[in-house]
N, C-alpha and C. Protein backbone atom coordinates (compact mmCIF):
# COMPACT_ATOMS: atom_id res chain seq x y z
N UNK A 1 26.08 -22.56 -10.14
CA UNK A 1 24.99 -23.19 -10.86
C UNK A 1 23.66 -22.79 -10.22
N UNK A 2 22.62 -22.77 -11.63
CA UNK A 2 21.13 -22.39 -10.65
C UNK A 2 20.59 -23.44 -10.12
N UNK A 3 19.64 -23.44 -9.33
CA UNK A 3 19.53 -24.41 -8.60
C UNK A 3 17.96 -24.90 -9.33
N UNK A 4 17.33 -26.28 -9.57
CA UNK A 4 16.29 -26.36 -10.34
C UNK A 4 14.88 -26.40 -9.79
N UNK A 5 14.83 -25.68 -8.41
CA UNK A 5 13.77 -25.43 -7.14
C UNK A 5 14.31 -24.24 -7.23
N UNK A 6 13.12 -23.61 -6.83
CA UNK A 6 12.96 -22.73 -5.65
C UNK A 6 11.52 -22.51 -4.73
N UNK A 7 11.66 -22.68 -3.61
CA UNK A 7 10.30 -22.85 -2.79
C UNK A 7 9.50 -24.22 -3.28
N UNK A 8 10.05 -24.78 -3.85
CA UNK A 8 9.09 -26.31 -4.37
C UNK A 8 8.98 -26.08 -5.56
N UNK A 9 8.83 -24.76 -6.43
CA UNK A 9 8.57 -24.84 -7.82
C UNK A 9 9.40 -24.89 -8.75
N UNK A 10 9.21 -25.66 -9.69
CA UNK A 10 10.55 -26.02 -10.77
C UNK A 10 10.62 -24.37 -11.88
N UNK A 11 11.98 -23.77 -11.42
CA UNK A 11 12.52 -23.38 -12.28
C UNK A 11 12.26 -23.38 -13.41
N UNK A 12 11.81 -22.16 -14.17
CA UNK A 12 11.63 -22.38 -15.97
C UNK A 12 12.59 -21.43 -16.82
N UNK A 13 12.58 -20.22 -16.47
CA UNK A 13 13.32 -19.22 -16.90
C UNK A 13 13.90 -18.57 -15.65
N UNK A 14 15.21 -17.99 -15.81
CA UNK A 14 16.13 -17.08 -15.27
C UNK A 14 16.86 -15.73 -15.53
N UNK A 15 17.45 -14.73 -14.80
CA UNK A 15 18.21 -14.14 -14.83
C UNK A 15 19.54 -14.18 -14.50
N UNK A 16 20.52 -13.23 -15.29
CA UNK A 16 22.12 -13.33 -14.75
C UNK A 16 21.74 -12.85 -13.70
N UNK A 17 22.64 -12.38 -12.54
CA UNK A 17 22.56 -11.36 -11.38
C UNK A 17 22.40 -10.08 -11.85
N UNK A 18 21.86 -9.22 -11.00
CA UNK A 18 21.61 -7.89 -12.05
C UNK A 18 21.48 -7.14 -10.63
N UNK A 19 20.45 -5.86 -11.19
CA UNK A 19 20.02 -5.28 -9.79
C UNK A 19 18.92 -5.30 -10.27
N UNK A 20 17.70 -5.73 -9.64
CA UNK A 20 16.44 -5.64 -10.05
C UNK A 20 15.41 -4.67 -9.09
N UNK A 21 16.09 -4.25 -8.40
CA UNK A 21 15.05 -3.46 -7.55
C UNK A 21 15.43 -4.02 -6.25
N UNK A 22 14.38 -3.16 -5.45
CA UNK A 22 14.63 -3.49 -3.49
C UNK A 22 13.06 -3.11 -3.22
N UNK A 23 13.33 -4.02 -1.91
CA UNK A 23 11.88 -4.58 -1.13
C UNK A 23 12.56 -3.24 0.43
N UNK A 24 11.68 -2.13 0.57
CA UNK A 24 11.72 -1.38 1.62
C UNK A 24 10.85 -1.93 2.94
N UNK A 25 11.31 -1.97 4.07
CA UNK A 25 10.38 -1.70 5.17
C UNK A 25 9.61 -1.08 5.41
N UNK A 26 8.70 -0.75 6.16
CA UNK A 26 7.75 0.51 5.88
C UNK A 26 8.45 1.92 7.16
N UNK A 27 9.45 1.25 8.29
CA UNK A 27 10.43 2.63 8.27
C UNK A 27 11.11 3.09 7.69
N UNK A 28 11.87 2.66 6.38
CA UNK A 28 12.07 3.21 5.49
C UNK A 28 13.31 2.43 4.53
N UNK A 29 13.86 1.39 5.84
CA UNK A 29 15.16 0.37 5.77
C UNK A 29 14.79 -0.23 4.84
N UNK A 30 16.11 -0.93 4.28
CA UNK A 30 16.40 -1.72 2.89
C UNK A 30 16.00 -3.25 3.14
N UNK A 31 14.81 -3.87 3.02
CA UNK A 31 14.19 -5.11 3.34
C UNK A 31 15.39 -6.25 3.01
N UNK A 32 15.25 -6.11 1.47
CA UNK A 32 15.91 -6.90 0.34
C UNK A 32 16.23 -5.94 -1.36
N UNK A 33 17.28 -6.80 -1.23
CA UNK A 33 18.19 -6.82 -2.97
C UNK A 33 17.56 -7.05 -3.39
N UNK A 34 16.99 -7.09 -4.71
CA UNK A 34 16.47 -8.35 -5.52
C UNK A 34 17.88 -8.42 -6.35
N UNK A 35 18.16 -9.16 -6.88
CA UNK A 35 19.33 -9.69 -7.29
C UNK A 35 19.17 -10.50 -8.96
N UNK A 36 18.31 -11.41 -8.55
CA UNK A 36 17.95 -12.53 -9.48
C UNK A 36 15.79 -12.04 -9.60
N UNK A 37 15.80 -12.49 -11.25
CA UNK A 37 14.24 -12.89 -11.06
C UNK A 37 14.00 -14.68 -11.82
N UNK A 38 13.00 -14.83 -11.51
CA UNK A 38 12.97 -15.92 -12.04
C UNK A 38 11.23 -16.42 -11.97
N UNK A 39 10.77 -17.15 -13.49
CA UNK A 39 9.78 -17.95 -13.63
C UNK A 39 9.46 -19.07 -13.38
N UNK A 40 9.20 -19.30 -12.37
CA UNK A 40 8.92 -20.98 -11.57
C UNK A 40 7.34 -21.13 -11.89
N UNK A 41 7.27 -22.76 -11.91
CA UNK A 41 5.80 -23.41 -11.88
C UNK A 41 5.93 -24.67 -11.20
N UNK A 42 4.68 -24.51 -9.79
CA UNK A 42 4.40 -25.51 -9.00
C UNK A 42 3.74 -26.79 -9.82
N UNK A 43 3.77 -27.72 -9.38
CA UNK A 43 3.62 -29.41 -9.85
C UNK A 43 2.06 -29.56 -9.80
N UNK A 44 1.64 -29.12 -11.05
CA UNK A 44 -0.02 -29.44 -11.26
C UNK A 44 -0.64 -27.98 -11.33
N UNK A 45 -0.03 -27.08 -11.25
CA UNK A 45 -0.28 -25.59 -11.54
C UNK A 45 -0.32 -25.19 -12.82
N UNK A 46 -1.49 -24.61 -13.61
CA UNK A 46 -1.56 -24.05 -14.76
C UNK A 46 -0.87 -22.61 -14.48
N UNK A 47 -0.39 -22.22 -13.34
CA UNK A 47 -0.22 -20.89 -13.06
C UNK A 47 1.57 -20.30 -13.09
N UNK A 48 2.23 -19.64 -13.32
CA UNK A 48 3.46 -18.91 -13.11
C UNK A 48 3.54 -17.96 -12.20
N UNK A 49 4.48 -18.63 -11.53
CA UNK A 49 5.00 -17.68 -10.01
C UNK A 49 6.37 -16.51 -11.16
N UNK A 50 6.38 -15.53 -11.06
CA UNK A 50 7.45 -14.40 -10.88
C UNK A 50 8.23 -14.21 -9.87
N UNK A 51 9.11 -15.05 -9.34
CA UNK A 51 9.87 -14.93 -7.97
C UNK A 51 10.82 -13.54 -8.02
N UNK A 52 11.27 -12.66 -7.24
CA UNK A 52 12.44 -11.79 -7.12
C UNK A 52 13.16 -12.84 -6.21
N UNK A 53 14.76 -12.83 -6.46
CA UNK A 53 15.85 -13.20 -5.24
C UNK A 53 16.26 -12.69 -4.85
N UNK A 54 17.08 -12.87 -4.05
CA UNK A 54 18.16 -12.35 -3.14
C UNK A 54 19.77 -13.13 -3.76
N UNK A 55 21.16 -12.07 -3.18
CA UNK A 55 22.30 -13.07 -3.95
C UNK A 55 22.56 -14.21 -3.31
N UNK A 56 21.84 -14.88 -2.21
CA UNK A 56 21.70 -16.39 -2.02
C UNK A 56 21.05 -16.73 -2.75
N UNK A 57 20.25 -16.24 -3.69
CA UNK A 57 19.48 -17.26 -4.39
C UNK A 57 18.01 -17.40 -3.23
N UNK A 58 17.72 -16.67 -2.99
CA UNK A 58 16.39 -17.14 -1.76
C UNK A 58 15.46 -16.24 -2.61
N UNK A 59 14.19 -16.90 -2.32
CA UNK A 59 12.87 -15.54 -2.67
C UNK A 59 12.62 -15.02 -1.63
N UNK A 60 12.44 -13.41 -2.28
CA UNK A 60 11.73 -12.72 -1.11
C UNK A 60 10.51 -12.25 -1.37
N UNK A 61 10.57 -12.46 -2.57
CA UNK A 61 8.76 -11.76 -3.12
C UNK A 61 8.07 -12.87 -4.08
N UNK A 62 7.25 -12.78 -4.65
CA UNK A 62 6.72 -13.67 -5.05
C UNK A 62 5.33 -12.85 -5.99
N UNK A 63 4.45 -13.01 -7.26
CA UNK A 63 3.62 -12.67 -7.53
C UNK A 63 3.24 -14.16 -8.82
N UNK A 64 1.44 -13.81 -8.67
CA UNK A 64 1.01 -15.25 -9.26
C UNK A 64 0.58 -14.86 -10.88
N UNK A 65 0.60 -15.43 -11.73
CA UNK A 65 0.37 -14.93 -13.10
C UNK A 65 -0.21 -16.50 -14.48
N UNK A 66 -1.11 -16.10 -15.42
CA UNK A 66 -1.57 -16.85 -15.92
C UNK A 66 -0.81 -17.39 -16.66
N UNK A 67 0.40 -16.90 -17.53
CA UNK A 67 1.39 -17.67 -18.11
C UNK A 67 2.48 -16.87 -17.92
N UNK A 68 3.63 -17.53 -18.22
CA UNK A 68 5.00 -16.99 -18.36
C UNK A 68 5.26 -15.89 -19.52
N UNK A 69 4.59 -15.45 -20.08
CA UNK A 69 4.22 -14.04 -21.41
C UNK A 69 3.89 -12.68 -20.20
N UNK A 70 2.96 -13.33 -19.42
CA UNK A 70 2.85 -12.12 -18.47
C UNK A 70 3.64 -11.95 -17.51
N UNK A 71 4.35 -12.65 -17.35
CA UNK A 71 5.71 -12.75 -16.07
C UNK A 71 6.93 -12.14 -16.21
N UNK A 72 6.96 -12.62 -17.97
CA UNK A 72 8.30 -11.73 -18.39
C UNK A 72 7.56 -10.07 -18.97
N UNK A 73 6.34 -10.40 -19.29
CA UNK A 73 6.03 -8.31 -19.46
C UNK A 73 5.78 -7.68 -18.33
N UNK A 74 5.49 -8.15 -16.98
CA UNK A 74 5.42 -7.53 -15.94
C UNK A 74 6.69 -6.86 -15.65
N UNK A 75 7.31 -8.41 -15.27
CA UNK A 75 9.05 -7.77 -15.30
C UNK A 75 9.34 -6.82 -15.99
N UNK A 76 9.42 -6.56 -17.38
CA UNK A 76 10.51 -5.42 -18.55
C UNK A 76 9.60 -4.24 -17.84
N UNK A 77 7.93 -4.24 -17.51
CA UNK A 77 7.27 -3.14 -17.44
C UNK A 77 7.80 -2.67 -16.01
N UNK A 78 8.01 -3.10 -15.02
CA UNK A 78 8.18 -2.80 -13.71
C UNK A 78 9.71 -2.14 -13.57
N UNK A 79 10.79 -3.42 -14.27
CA UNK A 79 12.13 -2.65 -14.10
C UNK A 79 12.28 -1.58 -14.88
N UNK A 80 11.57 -1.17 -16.39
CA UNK A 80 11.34 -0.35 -17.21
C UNK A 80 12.75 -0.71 -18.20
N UNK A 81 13.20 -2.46 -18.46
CA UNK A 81 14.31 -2.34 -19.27
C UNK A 81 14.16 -3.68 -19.50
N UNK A 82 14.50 -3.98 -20.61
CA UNK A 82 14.78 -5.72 -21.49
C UNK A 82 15.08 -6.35 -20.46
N UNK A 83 14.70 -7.48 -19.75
CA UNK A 83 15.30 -8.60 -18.67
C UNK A 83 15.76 -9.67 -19.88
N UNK A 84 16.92 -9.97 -19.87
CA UNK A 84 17.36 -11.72 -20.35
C UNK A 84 16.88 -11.82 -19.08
N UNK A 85 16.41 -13.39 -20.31
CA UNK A 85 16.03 -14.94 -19.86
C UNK A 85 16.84 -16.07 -19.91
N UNK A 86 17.00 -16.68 -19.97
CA UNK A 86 18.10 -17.82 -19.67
C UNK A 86 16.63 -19.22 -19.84
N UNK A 87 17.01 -20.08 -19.99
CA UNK A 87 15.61 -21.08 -20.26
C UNK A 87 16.65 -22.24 -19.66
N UNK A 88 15.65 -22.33 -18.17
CA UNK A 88 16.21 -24.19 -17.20
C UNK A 88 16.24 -24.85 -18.00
């Protein structure tokens, strides 16, 4: 089950597990998976977080955005492919 937090912000939209990309070091090592993405919004925030996960379910990245329209076109534009959503 997904969990209805992450980092304090409530969960809005999700992904199945997928491969979404990787977070490099700057020697060249594999930081992080991304695994999962997901649209969270903090408590009194007009704003949408774009989280990437990890397959614990943890964030490792994070980017800030004016609504969830630009969160999910960042996403399709960045992975360069349709992301399902899943709706918390």
């Amino acid at each position: 089950m997904f969990p209805e937090r992450l980092d304090g912000a409530r969960i809005l939209y999700f992904t199945p597990e997928g491969e979404y990309g990787r977070m490099y070091y700057e020697t060249g090592g594999i930081g992080a998976d991304f695994k999962y993405l997901d649209i969270c919004q903090y408590h009194g925030s007009d704003k949408f977080c774009l989280f990437c996960g990890n397959a614990r379910k943890e964030v490792e990245t994070d980017s800030l955005w004016d609504s969830m329209e630009a969160c999910m076109s960042v996403a399709e534009c960045f992975w360069g492919k349709t992301v399902l959503w899943s709706e918390k």
